[in-house]
C-alpha atoms as a PDB file:
ATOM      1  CA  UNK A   1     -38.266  -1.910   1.498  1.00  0.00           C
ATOM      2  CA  UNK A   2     -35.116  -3.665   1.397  1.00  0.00           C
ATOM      3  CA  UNK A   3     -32.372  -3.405   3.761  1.00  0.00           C
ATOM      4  CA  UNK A   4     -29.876  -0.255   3.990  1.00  0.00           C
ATOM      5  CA  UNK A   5     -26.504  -0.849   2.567  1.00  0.00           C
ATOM      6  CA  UNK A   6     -23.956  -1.557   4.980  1.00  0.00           C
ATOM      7  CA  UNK A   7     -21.850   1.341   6.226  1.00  0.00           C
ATOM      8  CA  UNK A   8     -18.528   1.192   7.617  1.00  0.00           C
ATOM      9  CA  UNK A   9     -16.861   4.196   9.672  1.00  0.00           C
ATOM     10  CA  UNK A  10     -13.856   4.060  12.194  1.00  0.00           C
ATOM     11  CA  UNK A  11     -13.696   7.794  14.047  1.00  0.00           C
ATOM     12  CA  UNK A  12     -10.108   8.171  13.400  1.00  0.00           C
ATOM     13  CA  UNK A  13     -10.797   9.065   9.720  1.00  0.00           C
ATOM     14  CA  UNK A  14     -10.885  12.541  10.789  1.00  0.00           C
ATOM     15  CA  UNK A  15      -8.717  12.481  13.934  1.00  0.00           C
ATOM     16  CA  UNK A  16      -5.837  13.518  11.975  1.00  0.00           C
ATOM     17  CA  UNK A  17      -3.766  16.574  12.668  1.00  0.00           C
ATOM     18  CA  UNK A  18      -2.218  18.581  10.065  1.00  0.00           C
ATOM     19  CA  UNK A  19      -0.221  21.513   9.291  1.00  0.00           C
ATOM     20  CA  UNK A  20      -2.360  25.051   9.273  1.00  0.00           C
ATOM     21  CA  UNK A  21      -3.660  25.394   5.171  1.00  0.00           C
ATOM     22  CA  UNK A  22      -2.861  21.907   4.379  1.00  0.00           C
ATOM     23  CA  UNK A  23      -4.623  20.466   1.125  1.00  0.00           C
ATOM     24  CA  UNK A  24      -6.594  17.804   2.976  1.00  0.00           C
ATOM     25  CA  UNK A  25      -9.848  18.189   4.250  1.00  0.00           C
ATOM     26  CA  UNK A  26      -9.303  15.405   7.021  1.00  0.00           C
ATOM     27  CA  UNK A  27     -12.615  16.591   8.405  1.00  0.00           C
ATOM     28  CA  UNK A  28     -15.064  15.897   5.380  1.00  0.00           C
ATOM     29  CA  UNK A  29     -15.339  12.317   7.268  1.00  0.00           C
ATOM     30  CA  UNK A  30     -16.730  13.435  10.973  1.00  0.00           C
ATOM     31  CA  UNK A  31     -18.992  15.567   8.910  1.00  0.00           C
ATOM     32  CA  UNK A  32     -20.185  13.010   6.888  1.00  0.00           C
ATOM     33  CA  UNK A  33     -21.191  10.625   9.486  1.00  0.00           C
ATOM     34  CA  UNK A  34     -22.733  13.268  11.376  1.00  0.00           C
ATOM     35  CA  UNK A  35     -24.949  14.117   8.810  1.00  0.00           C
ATOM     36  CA  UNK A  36     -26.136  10.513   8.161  1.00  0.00           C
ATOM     37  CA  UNK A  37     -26.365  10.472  12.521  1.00  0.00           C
ATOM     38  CA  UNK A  38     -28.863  13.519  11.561  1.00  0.00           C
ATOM     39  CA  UNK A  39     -31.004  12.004   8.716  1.00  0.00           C
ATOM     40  CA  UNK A  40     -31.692   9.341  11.777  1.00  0.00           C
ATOM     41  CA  UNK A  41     -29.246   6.948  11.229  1.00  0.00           C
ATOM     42  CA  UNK A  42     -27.656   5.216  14.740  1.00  0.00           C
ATOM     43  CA  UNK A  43     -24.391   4.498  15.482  1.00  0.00           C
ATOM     44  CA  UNK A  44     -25.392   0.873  15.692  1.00  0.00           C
ATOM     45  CA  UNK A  45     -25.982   1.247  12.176  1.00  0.00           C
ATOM     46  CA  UNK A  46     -22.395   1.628  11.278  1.00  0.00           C
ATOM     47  CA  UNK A  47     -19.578  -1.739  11.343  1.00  0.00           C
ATOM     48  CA  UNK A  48     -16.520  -0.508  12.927  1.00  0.00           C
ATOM     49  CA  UNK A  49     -13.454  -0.611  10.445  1.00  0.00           C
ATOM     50  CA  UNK A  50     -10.629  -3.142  11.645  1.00  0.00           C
ATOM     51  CA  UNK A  51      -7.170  -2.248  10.835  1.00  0.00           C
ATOM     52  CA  UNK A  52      -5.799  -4.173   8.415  1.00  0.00           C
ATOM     53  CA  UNK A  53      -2.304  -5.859   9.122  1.00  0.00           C
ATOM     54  CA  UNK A  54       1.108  -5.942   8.143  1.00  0.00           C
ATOM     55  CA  UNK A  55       1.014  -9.225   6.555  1.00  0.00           C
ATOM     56  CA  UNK A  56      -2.207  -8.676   4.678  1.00  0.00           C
ATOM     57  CA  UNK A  57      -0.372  -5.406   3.045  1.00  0.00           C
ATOM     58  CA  UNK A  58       2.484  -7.724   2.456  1.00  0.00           C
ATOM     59  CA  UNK A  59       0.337  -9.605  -0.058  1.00  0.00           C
ATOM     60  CA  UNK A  60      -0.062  -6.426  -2.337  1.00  0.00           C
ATOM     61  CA  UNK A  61       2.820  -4.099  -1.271  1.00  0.00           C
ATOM     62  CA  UNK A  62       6.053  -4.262  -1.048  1.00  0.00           C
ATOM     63  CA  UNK A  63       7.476  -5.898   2.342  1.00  0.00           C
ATOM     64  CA  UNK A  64      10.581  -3.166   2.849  1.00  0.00           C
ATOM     65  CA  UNK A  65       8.029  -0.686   2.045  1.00  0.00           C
ATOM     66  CA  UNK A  66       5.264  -1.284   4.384  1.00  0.00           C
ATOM     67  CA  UNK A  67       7.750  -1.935   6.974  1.00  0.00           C
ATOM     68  CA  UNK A  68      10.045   1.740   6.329  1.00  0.00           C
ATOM     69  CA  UNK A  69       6.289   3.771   5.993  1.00  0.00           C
ATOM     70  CA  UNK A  70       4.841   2.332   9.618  1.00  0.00           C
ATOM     71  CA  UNK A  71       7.979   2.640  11.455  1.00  0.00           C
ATOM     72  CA  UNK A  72       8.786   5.976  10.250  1.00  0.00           C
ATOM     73  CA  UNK A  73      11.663   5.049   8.397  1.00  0.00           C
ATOM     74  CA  UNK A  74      10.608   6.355   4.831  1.00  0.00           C
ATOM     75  CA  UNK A  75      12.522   9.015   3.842  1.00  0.00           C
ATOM     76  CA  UNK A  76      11.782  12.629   3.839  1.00  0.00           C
ATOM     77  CA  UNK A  77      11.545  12.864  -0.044  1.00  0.00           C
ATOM     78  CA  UNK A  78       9.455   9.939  -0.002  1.00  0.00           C
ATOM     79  CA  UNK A  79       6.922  11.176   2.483  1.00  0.00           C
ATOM     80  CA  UNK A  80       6.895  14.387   0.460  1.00  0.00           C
ATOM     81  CA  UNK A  81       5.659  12.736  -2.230  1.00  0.00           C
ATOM     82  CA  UNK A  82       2.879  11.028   0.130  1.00  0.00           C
ATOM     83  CA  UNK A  83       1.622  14.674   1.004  1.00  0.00           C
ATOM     84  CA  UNK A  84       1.741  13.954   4.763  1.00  0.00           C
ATOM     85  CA  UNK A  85       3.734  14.297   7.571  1.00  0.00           C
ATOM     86  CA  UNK A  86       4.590  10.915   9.107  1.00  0.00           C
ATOM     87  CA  UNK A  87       2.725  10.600  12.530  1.00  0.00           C
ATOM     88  CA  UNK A  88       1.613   7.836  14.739  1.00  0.00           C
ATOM     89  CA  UNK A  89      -1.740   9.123  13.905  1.00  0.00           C
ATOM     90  CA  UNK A  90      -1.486   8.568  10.651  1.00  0.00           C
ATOM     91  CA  UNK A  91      -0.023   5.177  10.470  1.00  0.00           C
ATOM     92  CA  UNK A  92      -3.406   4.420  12.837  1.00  0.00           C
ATOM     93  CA  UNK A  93      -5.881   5.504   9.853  1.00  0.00           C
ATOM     94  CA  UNK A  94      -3.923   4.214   7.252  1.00  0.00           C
ATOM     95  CA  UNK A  95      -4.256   1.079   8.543  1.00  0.00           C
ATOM     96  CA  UNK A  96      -7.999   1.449  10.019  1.00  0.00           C
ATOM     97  CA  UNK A  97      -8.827   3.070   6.149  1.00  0.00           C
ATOM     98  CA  UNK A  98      -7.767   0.087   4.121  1.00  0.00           C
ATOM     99  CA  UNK A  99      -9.210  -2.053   7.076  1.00  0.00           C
ATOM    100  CA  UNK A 100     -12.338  -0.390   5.903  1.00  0.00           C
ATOM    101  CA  UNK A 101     -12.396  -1.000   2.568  1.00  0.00           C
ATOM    102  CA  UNK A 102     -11.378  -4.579   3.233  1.00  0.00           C
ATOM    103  CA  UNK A 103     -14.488  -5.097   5.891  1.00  0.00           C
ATOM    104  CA  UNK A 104     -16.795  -3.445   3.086  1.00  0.00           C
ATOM    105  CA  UNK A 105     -16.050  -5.255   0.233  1.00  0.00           C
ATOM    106  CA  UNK A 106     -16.963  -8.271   2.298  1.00  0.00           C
ATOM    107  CA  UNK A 107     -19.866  -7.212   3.707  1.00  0.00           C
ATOM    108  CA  UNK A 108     -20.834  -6.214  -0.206  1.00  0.00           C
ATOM    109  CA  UNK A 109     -20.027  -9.947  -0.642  1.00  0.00           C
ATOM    110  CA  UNK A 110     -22.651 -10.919   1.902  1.00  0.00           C
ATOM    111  CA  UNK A 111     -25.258  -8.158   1.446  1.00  0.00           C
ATOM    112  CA  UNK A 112     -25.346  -6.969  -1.974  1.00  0.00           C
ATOM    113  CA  UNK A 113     -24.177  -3.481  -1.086  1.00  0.00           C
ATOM    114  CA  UNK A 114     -21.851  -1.671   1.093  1.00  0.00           C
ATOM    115  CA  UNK A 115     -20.275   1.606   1.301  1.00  0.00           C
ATOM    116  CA  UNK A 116     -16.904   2.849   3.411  1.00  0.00           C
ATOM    117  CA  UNK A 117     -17.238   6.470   4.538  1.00  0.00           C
ATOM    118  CA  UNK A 118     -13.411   6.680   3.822  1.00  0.00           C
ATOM    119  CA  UNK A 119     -11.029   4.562   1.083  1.00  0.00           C
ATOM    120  CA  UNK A 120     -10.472   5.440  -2.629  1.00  0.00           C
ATOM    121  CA  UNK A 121      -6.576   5.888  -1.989  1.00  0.00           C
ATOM    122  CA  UNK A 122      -5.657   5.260  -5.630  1.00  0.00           C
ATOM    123  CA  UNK A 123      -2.435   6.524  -6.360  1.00  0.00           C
ATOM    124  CA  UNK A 124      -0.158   4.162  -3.825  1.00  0.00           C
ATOM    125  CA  UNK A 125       1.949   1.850  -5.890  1.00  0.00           C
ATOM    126  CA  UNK A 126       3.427  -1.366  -4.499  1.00  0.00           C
ATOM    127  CA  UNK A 127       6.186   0.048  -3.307  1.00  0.00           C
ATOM    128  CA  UNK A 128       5.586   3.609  -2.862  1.00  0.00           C
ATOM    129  CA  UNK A 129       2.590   6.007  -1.834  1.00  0.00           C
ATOM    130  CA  UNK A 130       1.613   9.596  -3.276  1.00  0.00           C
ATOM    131  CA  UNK A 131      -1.063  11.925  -3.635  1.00  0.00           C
ATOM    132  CA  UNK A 132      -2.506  11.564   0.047  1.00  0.00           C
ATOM    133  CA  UNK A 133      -2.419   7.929  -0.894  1.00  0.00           C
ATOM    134  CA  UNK A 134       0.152   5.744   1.718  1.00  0.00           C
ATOM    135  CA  UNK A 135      -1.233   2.202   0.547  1.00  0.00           C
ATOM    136  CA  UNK A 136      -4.191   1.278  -1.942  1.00  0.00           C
ATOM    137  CA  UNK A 137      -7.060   0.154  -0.646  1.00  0.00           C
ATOM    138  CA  UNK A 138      -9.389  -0.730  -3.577  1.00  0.00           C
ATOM    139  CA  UNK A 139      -6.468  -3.073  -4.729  1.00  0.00           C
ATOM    140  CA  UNK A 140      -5.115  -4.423  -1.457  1.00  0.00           C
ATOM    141  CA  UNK A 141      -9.120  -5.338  -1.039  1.00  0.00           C
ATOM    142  CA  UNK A 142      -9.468  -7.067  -4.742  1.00  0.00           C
ATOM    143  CA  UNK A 143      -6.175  -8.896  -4.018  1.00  0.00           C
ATOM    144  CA  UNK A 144      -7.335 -10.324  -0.368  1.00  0.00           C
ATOM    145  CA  UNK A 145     -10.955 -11.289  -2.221  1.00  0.00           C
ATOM    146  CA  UNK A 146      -8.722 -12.668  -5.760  1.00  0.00           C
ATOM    147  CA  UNK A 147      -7.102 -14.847  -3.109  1.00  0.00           C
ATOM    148  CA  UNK A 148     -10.188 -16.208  -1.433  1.00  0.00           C
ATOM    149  CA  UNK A 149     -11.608 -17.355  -4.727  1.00  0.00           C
ATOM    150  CA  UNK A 150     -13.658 -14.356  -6.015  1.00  0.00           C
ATOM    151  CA  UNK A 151     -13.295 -13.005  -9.494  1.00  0.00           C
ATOM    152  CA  UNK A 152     -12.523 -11.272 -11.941  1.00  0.00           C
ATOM    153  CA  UNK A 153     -13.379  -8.183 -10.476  1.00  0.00           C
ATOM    154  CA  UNK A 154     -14.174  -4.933 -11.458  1.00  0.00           C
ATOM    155  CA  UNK A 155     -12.097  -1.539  -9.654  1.00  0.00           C
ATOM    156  CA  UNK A 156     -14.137   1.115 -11.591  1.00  0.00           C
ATOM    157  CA  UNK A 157     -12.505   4.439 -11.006  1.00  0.00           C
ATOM    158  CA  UNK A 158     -14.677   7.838 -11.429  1.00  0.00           C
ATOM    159  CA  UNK A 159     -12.353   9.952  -9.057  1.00  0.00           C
ATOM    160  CA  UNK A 160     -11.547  12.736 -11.050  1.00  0.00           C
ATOM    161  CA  UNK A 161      -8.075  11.855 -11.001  1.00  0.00           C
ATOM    162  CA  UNK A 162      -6.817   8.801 -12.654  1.00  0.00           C
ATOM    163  CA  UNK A 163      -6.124   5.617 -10.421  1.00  0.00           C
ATOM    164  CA  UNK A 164      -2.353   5.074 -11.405  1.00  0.00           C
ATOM    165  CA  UNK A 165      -1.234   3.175  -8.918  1.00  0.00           C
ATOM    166  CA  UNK A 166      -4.177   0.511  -9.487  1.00  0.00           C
ATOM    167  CA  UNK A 167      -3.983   0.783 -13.149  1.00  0.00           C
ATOM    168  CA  UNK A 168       0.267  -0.083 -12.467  1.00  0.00           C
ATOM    169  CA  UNK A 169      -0.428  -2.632  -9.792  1.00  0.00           C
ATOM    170  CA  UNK A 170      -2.884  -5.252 -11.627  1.00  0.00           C
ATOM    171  CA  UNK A 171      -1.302  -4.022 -15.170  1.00  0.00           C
ATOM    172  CA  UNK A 172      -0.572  -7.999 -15.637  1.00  0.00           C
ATOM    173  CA  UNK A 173      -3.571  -9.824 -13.969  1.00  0.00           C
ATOM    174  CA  UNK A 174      -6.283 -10.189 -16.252  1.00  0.00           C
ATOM    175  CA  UNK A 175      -8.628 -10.972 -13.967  1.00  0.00           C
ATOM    176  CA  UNK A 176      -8.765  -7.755 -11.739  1.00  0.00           C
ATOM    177  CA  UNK A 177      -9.866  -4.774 -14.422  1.00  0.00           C
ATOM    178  CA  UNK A 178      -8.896  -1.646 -14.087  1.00  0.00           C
ATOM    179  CA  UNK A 179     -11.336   0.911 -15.584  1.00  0.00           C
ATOM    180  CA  UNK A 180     -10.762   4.918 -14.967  1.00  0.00           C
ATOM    181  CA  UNK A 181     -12.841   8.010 -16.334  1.00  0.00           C
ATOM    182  CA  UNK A 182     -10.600  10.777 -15.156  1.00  0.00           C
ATOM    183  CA  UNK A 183     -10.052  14.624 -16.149  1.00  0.00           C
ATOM    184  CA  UNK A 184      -7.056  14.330 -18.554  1.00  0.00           C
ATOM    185  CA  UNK A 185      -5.310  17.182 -17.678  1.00  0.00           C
ATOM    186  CA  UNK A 186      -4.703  16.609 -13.996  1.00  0.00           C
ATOM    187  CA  UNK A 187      -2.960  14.867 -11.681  1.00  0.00           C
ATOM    188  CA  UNK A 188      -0.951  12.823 -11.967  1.00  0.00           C
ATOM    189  CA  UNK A 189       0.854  14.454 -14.831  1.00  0.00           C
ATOM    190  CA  UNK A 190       2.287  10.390 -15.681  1.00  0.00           C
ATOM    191  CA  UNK A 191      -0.938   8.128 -16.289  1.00  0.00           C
ATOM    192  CA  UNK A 192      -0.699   4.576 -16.156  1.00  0.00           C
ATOM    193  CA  UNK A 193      -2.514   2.349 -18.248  1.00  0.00           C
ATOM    194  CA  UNK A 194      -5.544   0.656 -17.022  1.00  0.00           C
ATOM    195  CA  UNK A 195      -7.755  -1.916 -18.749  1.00  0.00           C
ATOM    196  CA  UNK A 196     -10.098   1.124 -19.697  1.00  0.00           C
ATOM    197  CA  UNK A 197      -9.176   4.556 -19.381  1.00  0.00           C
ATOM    198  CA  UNK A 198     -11.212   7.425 -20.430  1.00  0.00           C
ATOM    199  CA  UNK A 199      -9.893  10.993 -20.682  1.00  0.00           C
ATOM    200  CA  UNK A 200     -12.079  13.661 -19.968  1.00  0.00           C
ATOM    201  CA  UNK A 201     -11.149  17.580 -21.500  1.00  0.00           C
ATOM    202  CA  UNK A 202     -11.184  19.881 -18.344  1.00  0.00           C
ATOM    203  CA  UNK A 203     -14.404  21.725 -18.323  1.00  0.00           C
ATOM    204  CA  UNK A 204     -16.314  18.223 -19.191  1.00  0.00           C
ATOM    205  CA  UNK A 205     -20.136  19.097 -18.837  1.00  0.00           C
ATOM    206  CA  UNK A 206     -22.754  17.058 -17.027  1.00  0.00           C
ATOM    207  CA  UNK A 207     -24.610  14.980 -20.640  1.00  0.00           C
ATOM    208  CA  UNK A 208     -20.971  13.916 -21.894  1.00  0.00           C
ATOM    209  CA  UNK A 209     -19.809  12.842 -18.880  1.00  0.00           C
ATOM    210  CA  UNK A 210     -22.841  10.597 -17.836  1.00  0.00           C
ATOM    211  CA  UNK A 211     -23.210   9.396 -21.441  1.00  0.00           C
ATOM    212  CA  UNK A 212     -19.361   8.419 -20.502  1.00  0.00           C
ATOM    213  CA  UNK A 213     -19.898   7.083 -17.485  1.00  0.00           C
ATOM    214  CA  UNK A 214     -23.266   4.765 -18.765  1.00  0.00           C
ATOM    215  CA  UNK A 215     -20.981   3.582 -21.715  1.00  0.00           C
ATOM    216  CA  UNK A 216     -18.034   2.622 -20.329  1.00  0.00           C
ATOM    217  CA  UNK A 217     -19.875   0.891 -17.026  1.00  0.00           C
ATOM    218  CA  UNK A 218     -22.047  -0.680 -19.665  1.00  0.00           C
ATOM    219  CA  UNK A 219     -19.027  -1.804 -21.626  1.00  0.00           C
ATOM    220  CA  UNK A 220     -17.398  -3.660 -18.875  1.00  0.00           C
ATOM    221  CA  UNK A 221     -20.430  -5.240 -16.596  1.00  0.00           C
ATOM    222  CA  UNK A 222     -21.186  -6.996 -20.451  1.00  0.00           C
ATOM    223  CA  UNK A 223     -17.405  -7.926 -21.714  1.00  0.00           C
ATOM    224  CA  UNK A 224     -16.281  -9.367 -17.845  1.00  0.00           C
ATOM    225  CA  UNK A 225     -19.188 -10.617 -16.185  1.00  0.00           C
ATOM    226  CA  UNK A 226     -17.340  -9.307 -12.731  1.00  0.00           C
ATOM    227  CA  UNK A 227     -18.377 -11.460  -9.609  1.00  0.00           C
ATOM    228  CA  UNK A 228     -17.119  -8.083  -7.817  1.00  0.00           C
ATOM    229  CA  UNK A 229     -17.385  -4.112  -8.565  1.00  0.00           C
ATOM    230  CA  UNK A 230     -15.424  -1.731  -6.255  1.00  0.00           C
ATOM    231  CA  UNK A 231     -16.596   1.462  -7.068  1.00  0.00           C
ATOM    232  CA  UNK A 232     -14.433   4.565  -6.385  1.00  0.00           C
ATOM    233  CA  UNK A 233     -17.377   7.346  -6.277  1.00  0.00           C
ATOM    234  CA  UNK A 234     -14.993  10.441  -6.160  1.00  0.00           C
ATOM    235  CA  UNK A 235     -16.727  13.530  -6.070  1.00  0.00           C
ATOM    236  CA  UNK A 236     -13.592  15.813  -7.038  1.00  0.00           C
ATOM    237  CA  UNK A 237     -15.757  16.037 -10.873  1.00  0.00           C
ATOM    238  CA  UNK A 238     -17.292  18.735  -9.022  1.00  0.00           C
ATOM    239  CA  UNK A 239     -17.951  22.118 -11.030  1.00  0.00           C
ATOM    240  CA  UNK A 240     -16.863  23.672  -7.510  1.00  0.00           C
ATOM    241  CA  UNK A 241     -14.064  20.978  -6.398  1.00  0.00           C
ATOM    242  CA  UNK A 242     -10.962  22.925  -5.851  1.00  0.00           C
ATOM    243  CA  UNK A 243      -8.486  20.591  -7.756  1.00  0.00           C
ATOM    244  CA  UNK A 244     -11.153  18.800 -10.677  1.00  0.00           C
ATOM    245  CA  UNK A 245     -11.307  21.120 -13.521  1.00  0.00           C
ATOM    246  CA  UNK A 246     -14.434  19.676 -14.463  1.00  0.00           C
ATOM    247  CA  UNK A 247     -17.786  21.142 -14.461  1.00  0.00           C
ATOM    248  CA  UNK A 248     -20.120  18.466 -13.127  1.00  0.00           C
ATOM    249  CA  UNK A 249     -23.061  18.853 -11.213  1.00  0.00           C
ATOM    250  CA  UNK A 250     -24.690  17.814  -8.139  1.00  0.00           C
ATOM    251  CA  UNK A 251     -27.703  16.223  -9.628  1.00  0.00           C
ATOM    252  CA  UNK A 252     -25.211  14.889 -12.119  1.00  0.00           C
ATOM    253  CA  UNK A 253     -23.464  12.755  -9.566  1.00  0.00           C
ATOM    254  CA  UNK A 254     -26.195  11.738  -7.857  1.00  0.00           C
ATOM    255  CA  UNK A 255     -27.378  10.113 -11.207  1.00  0.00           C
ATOM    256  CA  UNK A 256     -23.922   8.984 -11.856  1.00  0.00           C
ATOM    257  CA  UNK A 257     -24.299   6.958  -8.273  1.00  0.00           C
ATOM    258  CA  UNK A 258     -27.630   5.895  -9.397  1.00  0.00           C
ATOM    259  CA  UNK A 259     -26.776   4.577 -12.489  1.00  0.00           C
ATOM    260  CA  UNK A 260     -23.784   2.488 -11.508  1.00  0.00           C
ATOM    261  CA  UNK A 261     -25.409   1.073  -7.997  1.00  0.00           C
ATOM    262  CA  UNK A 262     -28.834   0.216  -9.923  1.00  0.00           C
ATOM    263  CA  UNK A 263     -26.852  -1.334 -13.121  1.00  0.00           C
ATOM    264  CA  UNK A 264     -25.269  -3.599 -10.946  1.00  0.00           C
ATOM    265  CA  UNK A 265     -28.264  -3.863  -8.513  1.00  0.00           C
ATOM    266  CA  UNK A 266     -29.732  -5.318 -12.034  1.00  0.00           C
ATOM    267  CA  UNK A 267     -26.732  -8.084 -12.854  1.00  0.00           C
ATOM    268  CA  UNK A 268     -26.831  -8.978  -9.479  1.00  0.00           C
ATOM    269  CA  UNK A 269     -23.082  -7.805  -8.669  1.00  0.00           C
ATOM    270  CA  UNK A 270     -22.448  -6.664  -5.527  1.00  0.00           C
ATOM    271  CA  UNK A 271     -20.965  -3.381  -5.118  1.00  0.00           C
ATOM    272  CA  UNK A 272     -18.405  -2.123  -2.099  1.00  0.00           C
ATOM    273  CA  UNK A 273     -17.757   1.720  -2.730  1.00  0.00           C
ATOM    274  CA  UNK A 274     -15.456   4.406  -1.325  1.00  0.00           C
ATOM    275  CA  UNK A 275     -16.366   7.952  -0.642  1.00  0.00           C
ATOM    276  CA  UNK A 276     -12.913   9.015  -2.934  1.00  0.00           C
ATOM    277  CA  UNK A 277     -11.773  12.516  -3.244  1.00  0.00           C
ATOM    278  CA  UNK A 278     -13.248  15.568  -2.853  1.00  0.00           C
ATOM    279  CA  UNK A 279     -11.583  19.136  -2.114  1.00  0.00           C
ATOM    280  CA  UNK A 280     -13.318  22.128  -1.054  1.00  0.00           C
ATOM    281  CA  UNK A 281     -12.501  23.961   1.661  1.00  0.00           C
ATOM    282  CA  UNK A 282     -16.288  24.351   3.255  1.00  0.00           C
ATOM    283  CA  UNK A 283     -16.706  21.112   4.565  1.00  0.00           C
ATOM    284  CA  UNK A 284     -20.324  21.274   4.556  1.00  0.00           C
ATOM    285  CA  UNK A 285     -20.493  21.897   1.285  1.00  0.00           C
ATOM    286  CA  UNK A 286     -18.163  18.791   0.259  1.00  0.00           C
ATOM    287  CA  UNK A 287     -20.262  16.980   2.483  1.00  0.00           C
ATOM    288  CA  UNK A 288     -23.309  17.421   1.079  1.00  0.00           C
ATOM    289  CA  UNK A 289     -21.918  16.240  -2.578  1.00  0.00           C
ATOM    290  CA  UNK A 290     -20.504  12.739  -0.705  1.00  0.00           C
ATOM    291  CA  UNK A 291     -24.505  12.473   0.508  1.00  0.00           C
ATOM    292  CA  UNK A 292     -25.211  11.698  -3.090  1.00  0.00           C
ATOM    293  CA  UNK A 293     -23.714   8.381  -3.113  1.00  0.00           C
ATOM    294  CA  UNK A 294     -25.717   7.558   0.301  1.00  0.00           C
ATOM    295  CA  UNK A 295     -29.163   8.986  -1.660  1.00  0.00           C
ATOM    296  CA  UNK A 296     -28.592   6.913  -4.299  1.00  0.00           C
ATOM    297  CA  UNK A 297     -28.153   4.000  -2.144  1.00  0.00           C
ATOM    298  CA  UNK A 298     -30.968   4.436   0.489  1.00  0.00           C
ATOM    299  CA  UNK A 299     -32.923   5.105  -3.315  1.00  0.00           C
ATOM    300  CA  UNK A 300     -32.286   1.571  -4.324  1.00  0.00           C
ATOM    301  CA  UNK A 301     -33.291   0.290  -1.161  1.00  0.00           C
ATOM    302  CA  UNK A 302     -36.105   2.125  -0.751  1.00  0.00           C
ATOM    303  CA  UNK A 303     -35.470   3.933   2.152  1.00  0.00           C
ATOM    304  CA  UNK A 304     -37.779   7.435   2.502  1.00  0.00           C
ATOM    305  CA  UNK A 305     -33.610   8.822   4.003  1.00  0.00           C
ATOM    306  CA  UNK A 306     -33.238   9.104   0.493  1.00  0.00           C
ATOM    307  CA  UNK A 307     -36.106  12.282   0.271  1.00  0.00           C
ATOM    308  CA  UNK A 308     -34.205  13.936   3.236  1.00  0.00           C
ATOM    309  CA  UNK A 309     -30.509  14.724   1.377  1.00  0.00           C
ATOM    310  CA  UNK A 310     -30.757  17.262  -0.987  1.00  0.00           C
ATOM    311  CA  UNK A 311     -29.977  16.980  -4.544  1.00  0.00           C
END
């Protein structure tokens, strides 16, 4: 048996509080680190998420920008367009979520394979966030790891909504790809072009979609040779997700997560992945579709956790 992946987790994921019916299901993240804590897991087993700083954002976003959003100084409209109300709070897990991503695509540097029980915040441009997204992770990440000599890298995308401001932000470096299977007809209503997009018709079923999935990933890992593969693993395909519009499966994700961990398990690429979107409203239930990705994982390592999530 080989080691388990490495997971990072900072508590403040979920400590978050937001207006009464708001979109977000800030809890989804508790949950889901409870539930590995029940499968046996420890908290020792978990690397704490370090925020990341001002001056690392600075080498992605916009310096006016990341100053105005974590003094609460954006403007109103701006924030609107965010999703959230500005709050202390949520400056802290901004900062501790990209931290995250940052501290897991290292450790997937070191180990082979890591996963953040947070990140995937795709839609923040360089100089302004949206969607739930305040700054972008997955490219703030492949920036800070383009810098220290690692590349090209691969940001493959399978939230169900396209990764825009990713696509936007490395639209002239050729050695970061962007790659983004995505419902079509969704959010946001303005794509941006990424190295690969692929558009899925709402109401996508489960063979299509992983014959999409195995094509495309195929595609890429063969054409780039990536040194690197952050892997968004949105679960928002979901036939029951709230905002996907696509009918995919549980067992179909699950062998979605499979398939890309164990392709590049094969080429020898490490791979850091984010838990992405996901909206239902039963948090249990949402958290028992994020599982996947950790079954698939403990599955490549070997690890008899995988036989306890359900599928």
């Amino acid at each position: 048996m080989q080691p388990l992946p490495a997971l990072v987790y900072d508590a403040c994921y979920s400590a978050l509080a937001l207006p009464a019916n708001h979109r977000y299901p800030i809890g989804k993240y508790h949950a889901l680190h409870q539930a590995l804590l029940n499968l046996g897991l420890r908290p020792a087993d978990f690397y704490p998420a370090a925020p990341i700083t001002a001056a690392e954002l600075c080498r992605l976003h916009q310096p006016d920008y990341v100053s105005a959003l974590i003094s609460g100084n954006l403007s109103s409209k701006a924030m609107r367009r965010i999703g959230f109300p500005w709050s202390e709070a949520l400056i802290t897990r901004a900062l501790q979520s990209v931290g995250g991503t940052l501290q897991t695509t290292r450790l997937a540097l070191e180990q082979g394979l890591a996963i953040h029980l947070s990140g995937g915040y795709h839609h923040a441009l360089a100089a302004e966030g949206a969607g739930f997204c305040l700054f972008n992770d997955l490219a703030v990440a492949a920036r800070l790891m383009q810098q220290q000599g690692v590349g090209p890298i691969l940001i493959f995308d399978l939230d169900v909504h396209q990764g825009d401001g990713t696509a936007a932000i490395f639209a002239d470096d050729p050695h970061i790809i962007t790659a983004s299977i995505h419902c079509e007809k969704n959010f946001p209503a303005r794509k941006q072009p990424s190295d690969w997009d692929v558009g899925l018709p709402r109401g996508c079923e489960d063979a299509h979609y992983l014959e999409t999935v195995q094509q495309s990933l195929d595609a890429l890992l063969q054409w780039h040779r990536p040194e690197l593969v952050l892997y968004d693993a949105g679960i928002d395909v979901h036939v029951k997700d709230e905002l996907g519009l696509l009918n995919i499966s549980t067992s179909a994700i699950y062998q979605r997560d499979q398939l890309v961990l164990s392709r590049c398990r094969e080429l020898h690429i490490p791979v850091a992945a984010v838990i992405g979107g996901g909206y239902q409203r039963d948090i249990n239930a949402l958290t028992a579709i994020h599982l996947q990705l950790f079954k698939a994982a403990f599955t490549l390592t070997g690890s008899d956790l995988a036989s306890k999530i359900k599928t």
